[in-house]
N, C-alpha and C. Protein backbone atom coordinates (compact mmCIF):
# COMPACT_ATOMS: atom_id res chain seq x y z
N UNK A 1 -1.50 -4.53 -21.57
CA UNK A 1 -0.76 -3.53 -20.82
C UNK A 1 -1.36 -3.41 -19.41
N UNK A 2 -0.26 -3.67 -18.16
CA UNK A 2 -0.39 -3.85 -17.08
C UNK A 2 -1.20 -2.00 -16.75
N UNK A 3 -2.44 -1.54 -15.88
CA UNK A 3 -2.47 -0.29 -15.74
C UNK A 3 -1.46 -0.24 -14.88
N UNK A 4 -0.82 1.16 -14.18
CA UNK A 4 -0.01 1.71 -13.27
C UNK A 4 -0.38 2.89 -12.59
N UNK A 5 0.22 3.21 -11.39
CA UNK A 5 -0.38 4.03 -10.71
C UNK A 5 -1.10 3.88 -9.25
N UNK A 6 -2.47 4.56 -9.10
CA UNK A 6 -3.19 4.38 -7.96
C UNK A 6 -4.62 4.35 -8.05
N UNK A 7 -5.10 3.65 -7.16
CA UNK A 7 -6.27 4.66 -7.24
C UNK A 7 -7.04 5.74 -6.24
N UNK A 8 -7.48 6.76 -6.04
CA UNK A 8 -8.29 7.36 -5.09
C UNK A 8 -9.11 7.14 -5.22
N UNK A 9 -9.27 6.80 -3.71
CA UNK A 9 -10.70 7.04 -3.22
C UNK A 9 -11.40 7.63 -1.90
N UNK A 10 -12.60 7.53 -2.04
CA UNK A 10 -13.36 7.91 -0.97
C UNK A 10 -14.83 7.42 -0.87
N UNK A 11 -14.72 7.94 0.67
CA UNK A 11 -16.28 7.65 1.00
C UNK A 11 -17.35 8.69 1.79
N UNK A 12 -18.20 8.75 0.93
CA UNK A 12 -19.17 10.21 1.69
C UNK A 12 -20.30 9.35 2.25
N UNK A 13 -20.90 10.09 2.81
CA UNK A 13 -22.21 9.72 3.59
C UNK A 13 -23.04 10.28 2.38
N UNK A 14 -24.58 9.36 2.54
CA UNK A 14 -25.05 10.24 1.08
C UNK A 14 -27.00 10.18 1.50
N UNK A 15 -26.94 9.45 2.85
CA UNK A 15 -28.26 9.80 3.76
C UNK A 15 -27.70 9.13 5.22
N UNK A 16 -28.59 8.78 6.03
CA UNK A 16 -28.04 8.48 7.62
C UNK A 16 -28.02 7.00 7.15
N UNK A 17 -28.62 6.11 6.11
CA UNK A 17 -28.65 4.73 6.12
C UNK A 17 -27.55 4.28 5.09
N UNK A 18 -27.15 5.39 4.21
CA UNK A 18 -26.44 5.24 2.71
C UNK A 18 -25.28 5.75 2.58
N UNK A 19 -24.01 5.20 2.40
CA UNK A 19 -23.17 5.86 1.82
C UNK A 19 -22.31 5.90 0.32
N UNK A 20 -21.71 6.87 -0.29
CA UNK A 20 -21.24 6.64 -1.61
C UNK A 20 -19.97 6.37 -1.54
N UNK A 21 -19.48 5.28 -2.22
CA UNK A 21 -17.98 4.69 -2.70
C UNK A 21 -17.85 5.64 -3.68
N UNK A 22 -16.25 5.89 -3.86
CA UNK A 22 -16.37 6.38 -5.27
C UNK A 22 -14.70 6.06 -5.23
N UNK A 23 -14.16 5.97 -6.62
CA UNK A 23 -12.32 6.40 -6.73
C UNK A 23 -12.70 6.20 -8.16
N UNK A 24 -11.14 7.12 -8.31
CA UNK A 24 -10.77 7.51 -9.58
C UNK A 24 -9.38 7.39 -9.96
N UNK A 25 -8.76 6.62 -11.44
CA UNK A 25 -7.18 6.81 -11.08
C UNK A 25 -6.42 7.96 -11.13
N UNK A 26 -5.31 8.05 -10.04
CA UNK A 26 -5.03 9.10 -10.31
C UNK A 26 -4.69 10.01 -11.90
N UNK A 27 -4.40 9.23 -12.73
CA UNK A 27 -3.68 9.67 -14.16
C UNK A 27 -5.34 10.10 -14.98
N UNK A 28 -6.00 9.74 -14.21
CA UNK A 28 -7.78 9.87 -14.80
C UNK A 28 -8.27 11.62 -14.28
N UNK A 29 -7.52 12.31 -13.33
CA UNK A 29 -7.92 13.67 -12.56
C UNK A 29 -7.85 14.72 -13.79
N UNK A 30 -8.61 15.44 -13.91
CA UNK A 30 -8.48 17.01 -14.68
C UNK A 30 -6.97 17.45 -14.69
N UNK A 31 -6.92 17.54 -15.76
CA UNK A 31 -5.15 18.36 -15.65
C UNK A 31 -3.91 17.27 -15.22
N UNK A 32 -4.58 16.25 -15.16
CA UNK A 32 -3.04 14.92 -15.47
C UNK A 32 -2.20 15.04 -16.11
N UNK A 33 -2.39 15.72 -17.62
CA UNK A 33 -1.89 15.57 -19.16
C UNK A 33 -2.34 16.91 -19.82
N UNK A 34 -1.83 17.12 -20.02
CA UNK A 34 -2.25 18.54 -21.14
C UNK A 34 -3.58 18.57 -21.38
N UNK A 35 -4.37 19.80 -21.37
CA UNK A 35 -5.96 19.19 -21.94
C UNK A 35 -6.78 18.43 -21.59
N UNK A 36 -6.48 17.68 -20.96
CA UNK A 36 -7.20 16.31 -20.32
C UNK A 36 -8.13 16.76 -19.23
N UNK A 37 -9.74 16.91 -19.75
CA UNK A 37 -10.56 17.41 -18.85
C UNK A 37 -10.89 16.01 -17.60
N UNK A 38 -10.71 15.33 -18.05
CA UNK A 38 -10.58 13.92 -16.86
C UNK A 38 -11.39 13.27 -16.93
N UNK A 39 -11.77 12.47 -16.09
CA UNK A 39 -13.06 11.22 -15.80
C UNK A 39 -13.86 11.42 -14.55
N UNK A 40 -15.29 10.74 -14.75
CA UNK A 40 -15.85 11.04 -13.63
C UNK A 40 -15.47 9.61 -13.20
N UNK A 41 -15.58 9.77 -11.30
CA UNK A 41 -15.24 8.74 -10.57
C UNK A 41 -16.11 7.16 -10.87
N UNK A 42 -15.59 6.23 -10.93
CA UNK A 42 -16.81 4.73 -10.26
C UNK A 42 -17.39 5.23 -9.20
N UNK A 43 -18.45 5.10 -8.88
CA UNK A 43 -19.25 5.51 -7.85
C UNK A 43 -20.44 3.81 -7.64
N UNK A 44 -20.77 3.65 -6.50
CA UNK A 44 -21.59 2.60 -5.74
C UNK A 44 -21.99 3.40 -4.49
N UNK A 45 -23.36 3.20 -4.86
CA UNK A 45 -24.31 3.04 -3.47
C UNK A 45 -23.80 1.97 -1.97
N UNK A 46 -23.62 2.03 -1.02
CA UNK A 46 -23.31 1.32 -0.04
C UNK A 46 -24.42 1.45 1.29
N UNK A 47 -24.52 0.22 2.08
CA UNK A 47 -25.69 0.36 3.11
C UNK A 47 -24.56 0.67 4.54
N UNK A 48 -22.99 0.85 4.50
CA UNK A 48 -22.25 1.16 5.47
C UNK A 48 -20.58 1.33 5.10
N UNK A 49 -20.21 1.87 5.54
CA UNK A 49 -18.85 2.41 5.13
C UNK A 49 -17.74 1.20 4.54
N UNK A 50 -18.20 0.01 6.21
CA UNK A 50 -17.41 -0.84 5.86
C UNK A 50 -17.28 -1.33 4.33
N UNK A 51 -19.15 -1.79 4.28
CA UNK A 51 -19.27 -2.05 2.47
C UNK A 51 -18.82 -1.31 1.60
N UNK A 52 -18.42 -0.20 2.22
CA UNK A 52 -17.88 0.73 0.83
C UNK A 52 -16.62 0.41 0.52
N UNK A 53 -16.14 0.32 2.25
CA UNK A 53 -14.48 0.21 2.21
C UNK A 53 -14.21 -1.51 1.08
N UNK A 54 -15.07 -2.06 0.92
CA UNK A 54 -14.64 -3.49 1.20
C UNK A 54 -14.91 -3.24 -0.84
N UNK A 55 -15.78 -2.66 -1.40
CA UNK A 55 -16.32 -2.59 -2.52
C UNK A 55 -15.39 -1.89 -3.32
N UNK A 56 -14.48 -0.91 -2.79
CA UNK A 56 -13.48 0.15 -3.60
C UNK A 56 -12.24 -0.45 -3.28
N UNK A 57 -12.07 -1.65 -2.21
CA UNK A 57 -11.09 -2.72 -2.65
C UNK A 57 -10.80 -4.11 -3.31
N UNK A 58 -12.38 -4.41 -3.34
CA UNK A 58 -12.49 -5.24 -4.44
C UNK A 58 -12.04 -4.99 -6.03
N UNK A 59 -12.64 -3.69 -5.96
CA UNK A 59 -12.47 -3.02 -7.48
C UNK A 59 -10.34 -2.92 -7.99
N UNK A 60 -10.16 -2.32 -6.79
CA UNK A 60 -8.52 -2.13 -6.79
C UNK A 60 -8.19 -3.81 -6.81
N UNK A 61 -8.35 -4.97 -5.94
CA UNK A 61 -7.79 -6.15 -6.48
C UNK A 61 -8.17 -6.36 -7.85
N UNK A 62 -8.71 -6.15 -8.69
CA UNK A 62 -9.28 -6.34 -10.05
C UNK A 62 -8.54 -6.02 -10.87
N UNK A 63 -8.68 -4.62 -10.72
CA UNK A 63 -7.16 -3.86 -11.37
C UNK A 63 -5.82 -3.96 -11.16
N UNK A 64 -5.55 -4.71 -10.10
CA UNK A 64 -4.19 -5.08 -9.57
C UNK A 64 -3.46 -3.22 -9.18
N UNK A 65 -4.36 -2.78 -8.71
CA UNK A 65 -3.70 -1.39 -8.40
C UNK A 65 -3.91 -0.86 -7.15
N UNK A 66 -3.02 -0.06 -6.43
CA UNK A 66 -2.96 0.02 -4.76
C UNK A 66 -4.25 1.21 -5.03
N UNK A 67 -4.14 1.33 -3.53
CA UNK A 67 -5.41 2.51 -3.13
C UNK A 67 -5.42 3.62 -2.32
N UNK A 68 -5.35 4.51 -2.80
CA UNK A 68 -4.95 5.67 -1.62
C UNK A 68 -6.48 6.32 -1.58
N UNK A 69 -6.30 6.48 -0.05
CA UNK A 69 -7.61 6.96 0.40
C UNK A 69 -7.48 8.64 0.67
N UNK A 70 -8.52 9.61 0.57
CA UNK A 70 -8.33 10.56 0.38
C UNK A 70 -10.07 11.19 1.00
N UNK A 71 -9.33 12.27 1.62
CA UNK A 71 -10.80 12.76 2.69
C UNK A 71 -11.69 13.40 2.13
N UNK A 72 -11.71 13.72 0.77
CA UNK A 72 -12.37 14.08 -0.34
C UNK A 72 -12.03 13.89 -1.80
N UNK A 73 -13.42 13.70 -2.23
CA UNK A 73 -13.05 13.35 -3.32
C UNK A 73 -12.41 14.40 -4.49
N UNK A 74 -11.99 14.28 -6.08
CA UNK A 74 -11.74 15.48 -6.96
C UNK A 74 -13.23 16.10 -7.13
N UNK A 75 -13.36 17.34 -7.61
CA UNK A 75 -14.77 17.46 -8.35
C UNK A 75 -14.97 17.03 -9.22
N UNK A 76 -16.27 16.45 -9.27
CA UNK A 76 -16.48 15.55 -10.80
C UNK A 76 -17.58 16.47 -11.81
């Protein structure tokens, strides 16, 4: 079964040298589905945004699923 959907993501700063990748699918968020307390995000360490950007689209070609970027992440 093909997944469907999206995924979110984002990217925080997480020191001045480090930043964190993270996404989650959307159908994976708290309150998707009845009950459904949700998932915590994939998360990766990165040494620059670009690497982040380039690491949370690797992951989406994998999955064959698009990527919506989002200026924060859900709470996890």
């Amino acid at each position: 079964m093909k997944p469907h959907g999206s995924l979110l993501a984002w990217i925080k700063p997480n020191s001045t040298d480090q930043f964190v990748a993270a996404f989650v699918g959307e159908g994976a968020l708290p309150g998707a589905y009845q009950d459904f307390m949700g998932r915590k995000p994939a998360m990766q360490l990165c040494s620059s945004p670009d690497e982040a950007r380039q690491w949370v689209e690797e992951q989406a070609e994998a999955l064959d699923l698009p990527v919506k970027w989002v200026s924060n992440g859900p709470d996890a």
